[in-house]
N, C-alpha and C. Protein backbone atom coordinates (compact mmCIF):
# COMPACT_ATOMS: atom_id res chain seq x y z
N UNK A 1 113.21 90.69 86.91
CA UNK A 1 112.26 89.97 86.06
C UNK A 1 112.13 88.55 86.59
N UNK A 2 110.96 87.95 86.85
CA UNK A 2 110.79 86.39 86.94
C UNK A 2 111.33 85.76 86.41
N UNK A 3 112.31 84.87 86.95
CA UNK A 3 113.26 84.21 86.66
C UNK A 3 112.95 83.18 85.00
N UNK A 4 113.49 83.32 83.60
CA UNK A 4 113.73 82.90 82.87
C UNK A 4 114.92 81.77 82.60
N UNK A 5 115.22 80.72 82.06
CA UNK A 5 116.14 80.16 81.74
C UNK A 5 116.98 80.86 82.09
N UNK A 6 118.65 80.50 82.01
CA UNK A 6 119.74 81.51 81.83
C UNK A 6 119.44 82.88 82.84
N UNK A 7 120.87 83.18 83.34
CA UNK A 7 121.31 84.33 84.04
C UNK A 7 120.56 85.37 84.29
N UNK A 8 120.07 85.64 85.93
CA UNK A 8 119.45 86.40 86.46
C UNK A 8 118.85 87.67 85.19
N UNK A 9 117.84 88.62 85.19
CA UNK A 9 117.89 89.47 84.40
C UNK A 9 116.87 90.93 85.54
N UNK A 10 117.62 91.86 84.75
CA UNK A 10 117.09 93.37 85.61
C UNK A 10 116.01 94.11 84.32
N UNK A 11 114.83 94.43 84.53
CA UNK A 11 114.16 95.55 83.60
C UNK A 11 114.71 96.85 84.55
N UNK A 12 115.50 98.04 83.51
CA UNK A 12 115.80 98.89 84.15
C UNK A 12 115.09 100.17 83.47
N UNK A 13 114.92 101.35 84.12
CA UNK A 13 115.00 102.59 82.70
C UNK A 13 116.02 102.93 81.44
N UNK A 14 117.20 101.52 81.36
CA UNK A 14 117.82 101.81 79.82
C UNK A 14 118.21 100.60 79.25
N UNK A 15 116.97 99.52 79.66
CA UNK A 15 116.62 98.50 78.93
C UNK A 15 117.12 97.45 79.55
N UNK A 16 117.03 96.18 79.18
CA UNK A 16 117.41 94.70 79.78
C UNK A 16 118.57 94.84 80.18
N UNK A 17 119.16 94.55 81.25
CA UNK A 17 120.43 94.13 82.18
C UNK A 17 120.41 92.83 82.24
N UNK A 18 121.57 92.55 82.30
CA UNK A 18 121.96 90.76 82.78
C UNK A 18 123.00 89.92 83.74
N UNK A 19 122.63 89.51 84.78
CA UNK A 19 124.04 89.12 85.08
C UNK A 19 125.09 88.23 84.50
N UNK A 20 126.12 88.55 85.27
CA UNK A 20 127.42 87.91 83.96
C UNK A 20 128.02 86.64 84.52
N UNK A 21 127.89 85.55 84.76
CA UNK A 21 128.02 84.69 85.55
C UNK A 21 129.80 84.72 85.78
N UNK A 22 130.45 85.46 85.16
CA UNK A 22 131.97 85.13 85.50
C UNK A 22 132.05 86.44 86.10
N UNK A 23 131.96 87.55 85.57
CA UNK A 23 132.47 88.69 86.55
C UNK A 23 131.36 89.07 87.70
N UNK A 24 130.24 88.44 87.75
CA UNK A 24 129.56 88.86 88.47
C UNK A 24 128.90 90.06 88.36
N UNK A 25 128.85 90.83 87.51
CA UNK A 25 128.27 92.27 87.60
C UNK A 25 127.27 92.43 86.43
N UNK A 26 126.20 93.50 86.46
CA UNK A 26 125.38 93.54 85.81
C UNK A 26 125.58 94.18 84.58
N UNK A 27 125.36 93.60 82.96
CA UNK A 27 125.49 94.60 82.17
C UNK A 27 124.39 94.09 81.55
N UNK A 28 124.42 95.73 80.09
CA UNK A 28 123.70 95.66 79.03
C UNK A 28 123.39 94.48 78.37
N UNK A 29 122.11 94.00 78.11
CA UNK A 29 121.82 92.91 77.63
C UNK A 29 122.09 92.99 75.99
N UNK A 30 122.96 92.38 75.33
CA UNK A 30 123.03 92.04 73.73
C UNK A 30 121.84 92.54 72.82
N UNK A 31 121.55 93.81 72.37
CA UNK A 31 120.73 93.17 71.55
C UNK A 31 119.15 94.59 72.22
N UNK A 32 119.31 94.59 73.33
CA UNK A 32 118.33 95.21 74.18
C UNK A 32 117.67 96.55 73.52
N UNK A 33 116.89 96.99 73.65
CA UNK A 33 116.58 98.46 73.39
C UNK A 33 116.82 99.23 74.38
N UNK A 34 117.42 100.27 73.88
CA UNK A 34 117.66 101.49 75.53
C UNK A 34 115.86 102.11 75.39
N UNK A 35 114.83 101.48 76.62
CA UNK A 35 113.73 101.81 76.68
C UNK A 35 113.52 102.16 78.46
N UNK A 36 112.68 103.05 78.80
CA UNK A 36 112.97 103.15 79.89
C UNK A 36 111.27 102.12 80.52
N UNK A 37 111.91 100.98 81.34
CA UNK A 37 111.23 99.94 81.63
C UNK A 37 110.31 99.88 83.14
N UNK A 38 108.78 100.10 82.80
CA UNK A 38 108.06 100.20 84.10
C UNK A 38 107.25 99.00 84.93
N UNK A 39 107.47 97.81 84.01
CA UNK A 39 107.53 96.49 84.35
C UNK A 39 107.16 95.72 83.40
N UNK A 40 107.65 94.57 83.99
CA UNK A 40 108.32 93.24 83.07
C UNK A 40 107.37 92.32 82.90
N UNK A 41 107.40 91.11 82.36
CA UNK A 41 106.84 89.59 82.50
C UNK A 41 106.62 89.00 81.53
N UNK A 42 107.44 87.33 82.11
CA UNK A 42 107.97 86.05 80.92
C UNK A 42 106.28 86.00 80.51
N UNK A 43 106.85 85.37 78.99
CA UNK A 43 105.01 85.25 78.86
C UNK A 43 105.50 83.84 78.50
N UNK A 44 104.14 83.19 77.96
CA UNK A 44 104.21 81.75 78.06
C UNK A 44 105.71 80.93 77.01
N UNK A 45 105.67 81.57 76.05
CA UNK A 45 107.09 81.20 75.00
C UNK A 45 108.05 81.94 75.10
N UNK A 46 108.48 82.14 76.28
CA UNK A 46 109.86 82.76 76.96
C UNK A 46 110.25 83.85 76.57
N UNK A 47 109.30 85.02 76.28
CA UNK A 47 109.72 86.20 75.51
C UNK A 47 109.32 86.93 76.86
N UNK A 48 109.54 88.20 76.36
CA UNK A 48 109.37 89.66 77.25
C UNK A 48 107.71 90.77 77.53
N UNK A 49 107.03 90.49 78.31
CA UNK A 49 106.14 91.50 77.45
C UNK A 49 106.69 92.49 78.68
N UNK A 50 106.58 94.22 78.15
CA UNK A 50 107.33 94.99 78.58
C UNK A 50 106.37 96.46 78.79
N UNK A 51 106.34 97.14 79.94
CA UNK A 51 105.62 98.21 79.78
C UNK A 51 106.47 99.14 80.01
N UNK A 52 106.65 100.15 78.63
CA UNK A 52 107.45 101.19 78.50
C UNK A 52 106.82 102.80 78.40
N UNK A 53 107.85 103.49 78.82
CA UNK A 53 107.17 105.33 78.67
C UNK A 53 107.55 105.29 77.67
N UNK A 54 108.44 105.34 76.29
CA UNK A 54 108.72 105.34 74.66
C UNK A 54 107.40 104.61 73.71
N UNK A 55 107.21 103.55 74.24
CA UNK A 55 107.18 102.52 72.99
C UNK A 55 105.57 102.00 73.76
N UNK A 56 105.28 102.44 75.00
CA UNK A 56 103.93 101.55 75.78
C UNK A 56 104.08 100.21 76.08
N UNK A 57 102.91 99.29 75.52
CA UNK A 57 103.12 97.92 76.09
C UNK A 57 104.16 97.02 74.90
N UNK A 58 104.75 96.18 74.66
CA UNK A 58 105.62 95.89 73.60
C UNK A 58 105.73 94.73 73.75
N UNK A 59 106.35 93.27 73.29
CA UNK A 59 106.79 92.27 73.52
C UNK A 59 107.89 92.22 73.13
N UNK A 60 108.95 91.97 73.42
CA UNK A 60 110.29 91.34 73.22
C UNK A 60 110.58 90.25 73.31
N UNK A 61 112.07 89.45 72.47
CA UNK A 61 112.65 88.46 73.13
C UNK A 61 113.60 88.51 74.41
N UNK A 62 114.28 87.72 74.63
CA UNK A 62 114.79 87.70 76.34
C UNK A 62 115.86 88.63 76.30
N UNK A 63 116.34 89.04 75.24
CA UNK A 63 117.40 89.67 75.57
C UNK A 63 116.91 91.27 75.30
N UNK A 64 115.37 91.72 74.91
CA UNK A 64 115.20 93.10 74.89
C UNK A 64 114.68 93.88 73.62
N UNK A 65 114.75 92.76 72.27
CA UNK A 65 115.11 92.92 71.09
C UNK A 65 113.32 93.14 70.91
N UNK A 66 113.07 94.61 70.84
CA UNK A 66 111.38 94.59 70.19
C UNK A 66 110.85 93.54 69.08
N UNK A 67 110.06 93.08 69.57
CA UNK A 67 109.01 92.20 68.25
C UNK A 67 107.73 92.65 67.71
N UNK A 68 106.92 93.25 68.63
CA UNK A 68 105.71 93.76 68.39
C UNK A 68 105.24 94.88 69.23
N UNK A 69 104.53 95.71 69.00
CA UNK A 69 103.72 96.66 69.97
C UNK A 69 102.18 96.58 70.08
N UNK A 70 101.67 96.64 71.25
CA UNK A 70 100.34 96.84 71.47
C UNK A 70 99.78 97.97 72.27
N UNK A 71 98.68 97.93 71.64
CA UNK A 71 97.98 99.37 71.62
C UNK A 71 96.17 99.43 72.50
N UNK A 72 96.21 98.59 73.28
CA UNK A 72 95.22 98.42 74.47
C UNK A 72 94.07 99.56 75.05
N UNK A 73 95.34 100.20 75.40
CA UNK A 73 94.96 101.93 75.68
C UNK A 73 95.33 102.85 75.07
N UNK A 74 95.03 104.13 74.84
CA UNK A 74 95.24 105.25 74.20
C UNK A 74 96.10 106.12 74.66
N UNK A 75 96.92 105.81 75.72
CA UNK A 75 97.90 106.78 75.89
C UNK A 75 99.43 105.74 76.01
N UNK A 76 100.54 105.91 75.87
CA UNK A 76 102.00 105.24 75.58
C UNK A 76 101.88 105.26 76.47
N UNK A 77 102.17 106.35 77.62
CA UNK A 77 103.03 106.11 78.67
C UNK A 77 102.20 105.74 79.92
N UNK A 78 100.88 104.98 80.15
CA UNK A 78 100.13 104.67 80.94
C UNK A 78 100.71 103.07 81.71
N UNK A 79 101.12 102.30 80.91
CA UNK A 79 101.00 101.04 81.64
C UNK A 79 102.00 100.93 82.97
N UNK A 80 101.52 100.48 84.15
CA UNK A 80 102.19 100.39 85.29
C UNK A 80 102.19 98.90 86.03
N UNK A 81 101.54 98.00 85.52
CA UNK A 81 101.72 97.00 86.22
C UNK A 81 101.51 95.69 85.23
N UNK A 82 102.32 94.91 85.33
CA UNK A 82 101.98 93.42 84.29
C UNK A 82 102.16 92.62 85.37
N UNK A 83 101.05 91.26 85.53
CA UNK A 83 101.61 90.39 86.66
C UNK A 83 100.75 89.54 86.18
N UNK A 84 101.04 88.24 86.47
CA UNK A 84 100.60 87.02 86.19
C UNK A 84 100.43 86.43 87.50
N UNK A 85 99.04 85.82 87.80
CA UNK A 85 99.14 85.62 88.70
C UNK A 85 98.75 83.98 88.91
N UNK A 86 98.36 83.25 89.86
CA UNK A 86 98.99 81.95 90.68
C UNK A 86 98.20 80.87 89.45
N UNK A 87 97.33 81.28 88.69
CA UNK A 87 96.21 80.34 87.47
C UNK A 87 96.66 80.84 86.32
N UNK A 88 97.44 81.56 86.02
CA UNK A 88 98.17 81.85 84.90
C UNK A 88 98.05 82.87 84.10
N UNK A 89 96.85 83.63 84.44
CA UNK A 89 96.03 84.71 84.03
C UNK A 89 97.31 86.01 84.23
N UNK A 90 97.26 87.16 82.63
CA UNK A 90 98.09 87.92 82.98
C UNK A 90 97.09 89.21 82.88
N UNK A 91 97.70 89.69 83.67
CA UNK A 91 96.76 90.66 84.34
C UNK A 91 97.33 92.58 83.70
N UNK A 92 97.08 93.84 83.17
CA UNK A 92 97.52 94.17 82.93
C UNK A 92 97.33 95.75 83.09
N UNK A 93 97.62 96.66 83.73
CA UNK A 93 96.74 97.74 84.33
C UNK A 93 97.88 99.02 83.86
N UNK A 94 97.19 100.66 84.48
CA UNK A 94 97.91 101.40 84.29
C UNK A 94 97.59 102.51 84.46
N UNK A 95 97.73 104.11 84.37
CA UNK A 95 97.07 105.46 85.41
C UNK A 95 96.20 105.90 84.70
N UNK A 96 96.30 105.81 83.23
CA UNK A 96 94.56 106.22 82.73
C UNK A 96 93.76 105.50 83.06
N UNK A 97 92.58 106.27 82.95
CA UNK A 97 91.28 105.74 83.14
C UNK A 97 91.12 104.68 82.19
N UNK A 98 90.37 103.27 82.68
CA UNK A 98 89.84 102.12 81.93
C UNK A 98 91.28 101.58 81.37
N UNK A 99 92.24 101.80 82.04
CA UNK A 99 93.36 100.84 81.52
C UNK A 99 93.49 99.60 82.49
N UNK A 100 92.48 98.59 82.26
CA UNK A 100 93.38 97.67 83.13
C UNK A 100 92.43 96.20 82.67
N UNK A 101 93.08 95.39 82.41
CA UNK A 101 92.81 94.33 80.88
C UNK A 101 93.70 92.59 81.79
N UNK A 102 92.64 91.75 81.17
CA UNK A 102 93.08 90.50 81.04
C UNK A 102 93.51 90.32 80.17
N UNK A 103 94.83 89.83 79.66
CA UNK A 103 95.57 89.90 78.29
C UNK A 103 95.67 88.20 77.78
N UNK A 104 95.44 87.49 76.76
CA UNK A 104 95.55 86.58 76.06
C UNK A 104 96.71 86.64 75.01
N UNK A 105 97.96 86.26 74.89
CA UNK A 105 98.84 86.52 74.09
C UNK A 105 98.95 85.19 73.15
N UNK A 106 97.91 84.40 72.79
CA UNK A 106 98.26 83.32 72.25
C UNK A 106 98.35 83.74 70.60
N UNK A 107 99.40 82.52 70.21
CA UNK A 107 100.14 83.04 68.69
C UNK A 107 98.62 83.39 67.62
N UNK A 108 98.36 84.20 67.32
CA UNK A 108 97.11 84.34 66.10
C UNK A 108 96.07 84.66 66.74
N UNK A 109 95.79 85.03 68.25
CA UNK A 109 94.80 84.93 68.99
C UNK A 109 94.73 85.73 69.99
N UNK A 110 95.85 87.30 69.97
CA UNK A 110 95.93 88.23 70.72
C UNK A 110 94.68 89.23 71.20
N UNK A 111 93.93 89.03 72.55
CA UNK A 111 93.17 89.63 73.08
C UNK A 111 93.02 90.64 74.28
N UNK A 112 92.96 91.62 74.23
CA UNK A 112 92.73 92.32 76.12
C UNK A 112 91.23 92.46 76.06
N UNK A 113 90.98 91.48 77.12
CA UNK A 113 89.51 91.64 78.18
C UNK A 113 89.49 93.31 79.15
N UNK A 114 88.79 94.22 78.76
CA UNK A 114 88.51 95.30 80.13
C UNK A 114 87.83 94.41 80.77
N UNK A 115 88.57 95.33 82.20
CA UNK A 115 87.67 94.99 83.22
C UNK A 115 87.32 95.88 83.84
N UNK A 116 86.17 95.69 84.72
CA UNK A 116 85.05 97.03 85.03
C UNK A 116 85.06 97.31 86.69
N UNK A 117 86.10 98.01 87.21
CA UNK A 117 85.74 97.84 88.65
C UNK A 117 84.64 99.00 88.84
N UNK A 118 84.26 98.34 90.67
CA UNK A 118 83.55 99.31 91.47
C UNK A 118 83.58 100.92 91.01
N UNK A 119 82.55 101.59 90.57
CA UNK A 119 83.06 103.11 90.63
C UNK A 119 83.41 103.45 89.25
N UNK A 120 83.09 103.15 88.11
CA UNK A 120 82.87 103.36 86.98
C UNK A 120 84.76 103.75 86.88
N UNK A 121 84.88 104.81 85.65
CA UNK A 121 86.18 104.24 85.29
C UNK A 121 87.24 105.71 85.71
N UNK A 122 88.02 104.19 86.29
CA UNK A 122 89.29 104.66 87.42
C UNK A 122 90.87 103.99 87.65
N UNK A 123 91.62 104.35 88.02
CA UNK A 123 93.06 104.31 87.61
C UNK A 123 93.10 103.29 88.53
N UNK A 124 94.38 102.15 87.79
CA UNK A 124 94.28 100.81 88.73
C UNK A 124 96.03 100.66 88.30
N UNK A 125 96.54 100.99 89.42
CA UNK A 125 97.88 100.97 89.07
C UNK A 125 98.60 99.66 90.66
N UNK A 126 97.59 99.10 90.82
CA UNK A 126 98.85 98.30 91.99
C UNK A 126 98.15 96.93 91.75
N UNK A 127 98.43 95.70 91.91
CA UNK A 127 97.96 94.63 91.59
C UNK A 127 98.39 93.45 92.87
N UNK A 128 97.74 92.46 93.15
CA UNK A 128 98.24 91.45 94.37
C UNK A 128 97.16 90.26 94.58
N UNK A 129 97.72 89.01 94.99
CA UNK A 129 96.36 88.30 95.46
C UNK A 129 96.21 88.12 96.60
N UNK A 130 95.19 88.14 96.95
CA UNK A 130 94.81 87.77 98.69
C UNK A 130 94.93 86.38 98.80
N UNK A 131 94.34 85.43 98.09
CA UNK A 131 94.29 83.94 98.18
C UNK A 131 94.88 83.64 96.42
N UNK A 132 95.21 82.19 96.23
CA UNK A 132 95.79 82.32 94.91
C UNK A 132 94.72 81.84 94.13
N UNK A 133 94.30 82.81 93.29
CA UNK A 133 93.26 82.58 92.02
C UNK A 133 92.30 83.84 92.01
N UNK A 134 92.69 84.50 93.67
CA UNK A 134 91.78 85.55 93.89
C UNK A 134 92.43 87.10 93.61
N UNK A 135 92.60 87.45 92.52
CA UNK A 135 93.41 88.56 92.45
C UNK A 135 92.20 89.90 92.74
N UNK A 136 93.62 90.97 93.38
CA UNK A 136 92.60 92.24 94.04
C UNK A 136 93.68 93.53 92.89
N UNK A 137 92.87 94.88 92.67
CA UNK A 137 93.71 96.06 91.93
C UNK A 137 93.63 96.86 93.37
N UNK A 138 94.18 97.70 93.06
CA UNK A 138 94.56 99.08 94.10
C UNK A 138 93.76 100.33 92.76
N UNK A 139 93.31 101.13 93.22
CA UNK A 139 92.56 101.90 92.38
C UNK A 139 92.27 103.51 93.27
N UNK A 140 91.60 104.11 92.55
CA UNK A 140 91.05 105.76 92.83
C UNK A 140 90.67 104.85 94.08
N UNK A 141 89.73 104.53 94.16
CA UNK A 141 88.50 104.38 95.46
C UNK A 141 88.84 103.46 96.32
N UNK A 142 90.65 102.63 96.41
CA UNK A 142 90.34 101.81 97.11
C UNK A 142 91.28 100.38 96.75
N UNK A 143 90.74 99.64 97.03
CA UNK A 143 91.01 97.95 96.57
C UNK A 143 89.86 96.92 96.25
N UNK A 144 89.65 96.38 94.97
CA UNK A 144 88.65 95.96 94.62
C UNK A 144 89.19 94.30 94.37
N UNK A 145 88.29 93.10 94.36
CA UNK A 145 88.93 91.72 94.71
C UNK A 145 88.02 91.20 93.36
N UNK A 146 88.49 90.06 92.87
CA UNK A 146 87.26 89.64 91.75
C UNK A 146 87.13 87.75 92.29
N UNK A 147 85.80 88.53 92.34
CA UNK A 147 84.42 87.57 93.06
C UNK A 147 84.49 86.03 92.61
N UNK A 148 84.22 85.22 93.07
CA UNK A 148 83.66 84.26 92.41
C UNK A 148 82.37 84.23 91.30
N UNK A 149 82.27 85.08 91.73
CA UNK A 149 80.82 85.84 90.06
C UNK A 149 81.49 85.79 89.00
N UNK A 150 83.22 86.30 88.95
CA UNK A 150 83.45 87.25 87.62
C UNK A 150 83.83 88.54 88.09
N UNK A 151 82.64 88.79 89.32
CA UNK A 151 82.72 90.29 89.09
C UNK A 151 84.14 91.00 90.25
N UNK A 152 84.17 92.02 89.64
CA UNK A 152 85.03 92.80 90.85
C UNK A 152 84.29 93.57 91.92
N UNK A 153 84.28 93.18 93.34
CA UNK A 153 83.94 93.61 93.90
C UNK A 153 84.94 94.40 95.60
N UNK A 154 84.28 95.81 95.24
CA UNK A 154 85.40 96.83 96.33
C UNK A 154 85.42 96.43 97.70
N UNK A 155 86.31 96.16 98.68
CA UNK A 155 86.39 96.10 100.09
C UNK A 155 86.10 97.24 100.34
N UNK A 156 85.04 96.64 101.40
CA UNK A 156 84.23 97.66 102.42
C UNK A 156 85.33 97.98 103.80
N UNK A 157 85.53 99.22 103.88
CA UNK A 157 86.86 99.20 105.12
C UNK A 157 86.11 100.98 105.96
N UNK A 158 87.12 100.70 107.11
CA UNK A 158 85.82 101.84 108.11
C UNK A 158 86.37 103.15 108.01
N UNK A 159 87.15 103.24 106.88
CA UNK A 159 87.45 104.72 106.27
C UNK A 159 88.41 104.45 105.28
N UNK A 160 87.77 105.98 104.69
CA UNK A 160 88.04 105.62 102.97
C UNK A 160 89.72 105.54 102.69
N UNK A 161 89.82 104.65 101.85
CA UNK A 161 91.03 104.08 101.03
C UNK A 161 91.16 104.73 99.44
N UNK A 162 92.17 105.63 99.64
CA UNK A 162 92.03 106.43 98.12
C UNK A 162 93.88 106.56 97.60
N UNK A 163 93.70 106.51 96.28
CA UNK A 163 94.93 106.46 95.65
C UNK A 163 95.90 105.90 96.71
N UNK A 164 96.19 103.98 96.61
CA UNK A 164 97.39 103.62 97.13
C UNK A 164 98.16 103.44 96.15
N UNK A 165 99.35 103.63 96.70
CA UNK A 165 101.08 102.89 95.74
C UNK A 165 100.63 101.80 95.45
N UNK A 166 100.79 100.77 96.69
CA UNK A 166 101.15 99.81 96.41
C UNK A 166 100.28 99.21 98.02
N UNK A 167 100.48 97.44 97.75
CA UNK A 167 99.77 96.65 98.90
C UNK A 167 100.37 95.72 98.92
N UNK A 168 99.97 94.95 100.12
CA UNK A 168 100.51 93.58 99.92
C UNK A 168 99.73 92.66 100.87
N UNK A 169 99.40 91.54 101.17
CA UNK A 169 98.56 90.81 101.91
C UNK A 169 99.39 90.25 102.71
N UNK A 170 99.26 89.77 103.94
CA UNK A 170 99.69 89.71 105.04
C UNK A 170 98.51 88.84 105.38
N UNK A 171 98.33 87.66 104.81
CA UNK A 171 97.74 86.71 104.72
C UNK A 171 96.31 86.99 104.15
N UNK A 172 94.95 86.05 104.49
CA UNK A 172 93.73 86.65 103.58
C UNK A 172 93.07 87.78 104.76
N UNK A 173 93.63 88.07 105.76
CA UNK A 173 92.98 89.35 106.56
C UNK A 173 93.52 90.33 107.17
N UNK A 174 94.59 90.29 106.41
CA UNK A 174 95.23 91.58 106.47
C UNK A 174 95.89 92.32 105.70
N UNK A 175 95.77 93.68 105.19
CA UNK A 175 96.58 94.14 104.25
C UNK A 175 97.33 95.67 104.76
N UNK A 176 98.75 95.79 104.27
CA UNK A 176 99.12 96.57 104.35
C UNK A 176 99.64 97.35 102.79
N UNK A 177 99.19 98.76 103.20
CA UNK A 177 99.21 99.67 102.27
C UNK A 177 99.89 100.82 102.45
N UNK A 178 100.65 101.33 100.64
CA UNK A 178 101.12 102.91 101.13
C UNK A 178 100.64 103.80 100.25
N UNK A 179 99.53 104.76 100.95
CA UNK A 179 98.81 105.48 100.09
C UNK A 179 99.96 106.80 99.44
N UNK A 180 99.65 107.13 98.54
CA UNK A 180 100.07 108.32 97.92
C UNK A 180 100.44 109.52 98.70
N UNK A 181 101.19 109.92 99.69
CA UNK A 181 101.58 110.76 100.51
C UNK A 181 102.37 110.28 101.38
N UNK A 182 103.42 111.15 101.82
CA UNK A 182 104.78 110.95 102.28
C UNK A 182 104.86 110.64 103.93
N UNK A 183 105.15 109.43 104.16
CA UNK A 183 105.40 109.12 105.63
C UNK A 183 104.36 108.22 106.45
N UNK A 184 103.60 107.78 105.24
CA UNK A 184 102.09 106.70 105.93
C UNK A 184 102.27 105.72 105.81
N UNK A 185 101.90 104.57 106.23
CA UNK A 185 101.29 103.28 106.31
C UNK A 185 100.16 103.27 106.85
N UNK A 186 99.26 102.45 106.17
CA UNK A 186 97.74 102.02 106.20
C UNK A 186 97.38 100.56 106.48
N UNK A 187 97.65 99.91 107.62
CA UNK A 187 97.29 98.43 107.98
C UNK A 187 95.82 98.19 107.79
N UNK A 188 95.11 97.23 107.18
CA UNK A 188 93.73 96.94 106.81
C UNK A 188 93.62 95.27 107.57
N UNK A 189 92.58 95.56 108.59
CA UNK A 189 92.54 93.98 108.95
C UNK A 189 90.67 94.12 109.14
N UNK A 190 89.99 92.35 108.10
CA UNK A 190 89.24 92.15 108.11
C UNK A 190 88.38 91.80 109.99
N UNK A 191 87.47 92.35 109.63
CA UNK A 191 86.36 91.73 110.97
C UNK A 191 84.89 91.06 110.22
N UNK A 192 84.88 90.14 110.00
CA UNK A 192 83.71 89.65 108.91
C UNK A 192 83.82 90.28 107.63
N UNK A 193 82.87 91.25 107.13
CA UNK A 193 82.99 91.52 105.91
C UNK A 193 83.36 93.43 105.93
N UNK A 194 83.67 93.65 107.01
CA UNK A 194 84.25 95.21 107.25
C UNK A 194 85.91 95.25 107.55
N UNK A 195 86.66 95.87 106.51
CA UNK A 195 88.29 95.89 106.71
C UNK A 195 88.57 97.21 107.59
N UNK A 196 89.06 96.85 109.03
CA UNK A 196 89.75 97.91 109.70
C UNK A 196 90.71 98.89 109.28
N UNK A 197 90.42 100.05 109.04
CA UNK A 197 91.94 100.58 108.44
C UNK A 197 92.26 101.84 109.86
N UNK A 198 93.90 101.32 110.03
CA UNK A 198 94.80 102.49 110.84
C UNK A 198 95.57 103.47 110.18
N UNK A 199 96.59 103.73 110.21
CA UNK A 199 97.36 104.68 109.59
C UNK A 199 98.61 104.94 110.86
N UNK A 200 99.68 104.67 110.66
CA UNK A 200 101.21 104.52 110.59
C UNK A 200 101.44 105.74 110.14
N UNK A 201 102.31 106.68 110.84
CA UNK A 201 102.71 107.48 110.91
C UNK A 201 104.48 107.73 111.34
N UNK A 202 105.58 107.68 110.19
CA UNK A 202 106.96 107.82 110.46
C UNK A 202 107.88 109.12 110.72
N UNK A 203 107.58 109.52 112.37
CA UNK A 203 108.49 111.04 112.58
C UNK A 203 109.31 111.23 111.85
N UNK A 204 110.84 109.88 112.13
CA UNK A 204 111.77 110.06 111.90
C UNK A 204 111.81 109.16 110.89
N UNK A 205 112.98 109.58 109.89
CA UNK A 205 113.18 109.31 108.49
C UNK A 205 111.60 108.84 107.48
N UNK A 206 110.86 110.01 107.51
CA UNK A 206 109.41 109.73 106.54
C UNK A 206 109.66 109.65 105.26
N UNK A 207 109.40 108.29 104.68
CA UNK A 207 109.70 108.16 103.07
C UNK A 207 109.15 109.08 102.48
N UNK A 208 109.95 110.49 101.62
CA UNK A 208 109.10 111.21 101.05
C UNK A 208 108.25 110.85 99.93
N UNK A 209 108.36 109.61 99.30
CA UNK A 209 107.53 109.16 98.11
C UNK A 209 107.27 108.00 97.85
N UNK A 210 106.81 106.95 98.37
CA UNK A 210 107.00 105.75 98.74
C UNK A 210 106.38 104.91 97.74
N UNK A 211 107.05 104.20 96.83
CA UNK A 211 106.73 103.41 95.70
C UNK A 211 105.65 101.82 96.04
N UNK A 212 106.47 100.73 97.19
CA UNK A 212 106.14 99.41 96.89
C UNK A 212 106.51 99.49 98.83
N UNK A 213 105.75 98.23 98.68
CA UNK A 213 105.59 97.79 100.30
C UNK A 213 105.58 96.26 99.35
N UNK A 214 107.02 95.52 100.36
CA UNK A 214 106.58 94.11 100.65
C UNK A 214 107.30 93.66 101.55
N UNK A 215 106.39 92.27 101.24
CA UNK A 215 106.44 91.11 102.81
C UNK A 215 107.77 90.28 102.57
N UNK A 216 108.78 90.26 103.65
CA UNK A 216 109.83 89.72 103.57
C UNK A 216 109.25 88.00 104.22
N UNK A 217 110.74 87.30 103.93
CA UNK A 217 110.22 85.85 104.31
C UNK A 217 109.93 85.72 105.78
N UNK A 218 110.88 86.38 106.27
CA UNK A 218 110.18 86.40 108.08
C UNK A 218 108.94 87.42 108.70
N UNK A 219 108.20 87.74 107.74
CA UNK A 219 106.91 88.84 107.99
C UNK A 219 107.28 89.95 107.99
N UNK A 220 108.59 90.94 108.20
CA UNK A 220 108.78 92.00 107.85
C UNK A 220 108.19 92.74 106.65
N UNK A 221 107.95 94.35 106.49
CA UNK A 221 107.50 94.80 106.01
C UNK A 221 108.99 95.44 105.46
């Protein structure tokens, strides 16, 4: 979880973990719900908002303790991604269709904005920014960026981009991706307004299910 006041913290599948600053090891957070946790994020008054398969989207305090539930989308166990990104905007997506929302959590003033990508309505389960303010989803059709319009608009790339995991930018012209099938990588590098895509192929040891791709501090993947 993004670092909060006080001692490191883990969202796990049986609720808030914490580290223990004297023994060093991770336990049950005080207080926590045993919920099985598909991601995290501090919201502005140091609480939890939480996307769960039990309970759906939820807010907690820091240590796990449910406060409220929200009901955005129509199915519990949809939400897959909460992220806030570099302007403060929390961003909030998930595998049904039309789940994926600008969220406003202010006290008396709780709102989710839909948002409408490319391709009418489609599953947006990976989230990232290319530049900071410019956030892009991962979706059915692709990767879609939102415009200086407002609008979301899909990268044009020279073969089709369908159901990725996950992405990550590798500065604003390049992206690497791992689509939904076992043993790929998908490098995307811009040439004007057309994104090159290859495909990475691992003989030996092929991740059979490959969740998240990221960029280490020395450019490693």
């Amino acid at each position: 979880i993004p670092q909060l006041s006080g001692p490191p913290q883990l969202a796990t599948f049986r609720g808030i973990y914490q580290l223990n600053p004297v023994s060093r090891l991770w336990q049950l957070s005080v207080g926590s719900a045993p919920l099985d946790i598909r991601a995290a994020e501090p919201t502005a008054d140091s609480r939890l908002l939480l996307a769960t398969t039990e309970k759906g989207l939820v807010e907690a305090d820091r240590h796990g303790r449910l406060l409220r539930q929200f009901h955005p989308c129509s199915s519990i166990d949809t939400y897959r991604f909460i992220r806030r990104d570099s302007q403060g905007r929390l961003w909030i997506g998930g595998k049904d269709k039309d789940c994926f929302f600008l969220a406003d959590l202010s006290p008396g003033a709780v709102h989710f904005t839909p948002q409408q990508l490319p391709g009418g309505t489609l599953q947006t389960v990976v989230f990232a920014e290319r530049t900071p303010g410019e956030p892009c989803g991962g979706y059915d059709s692709g990767i879609a960026c939102l415009g200086s319009t407002g609008r979301w608009q899909a990268l044009a790339t020279s073969a089709p981009i369908e159901k990725d995991s996950d992405f990550v930018f590798r500065g604003p012209d390049e992206i690497w991706l791992t689509p939904r099938r076992p043993g790929f990588f998908t490098p995307l590098v811009r040439n004007r307004t057309l994104w090159h895509a290859d495909s990475f192929h691992f003989d030996q040891f092929p991740p059979p299910d490959t969740h998240s791709i990221h960029l280490a501090s020395r450019g490693w993947h």
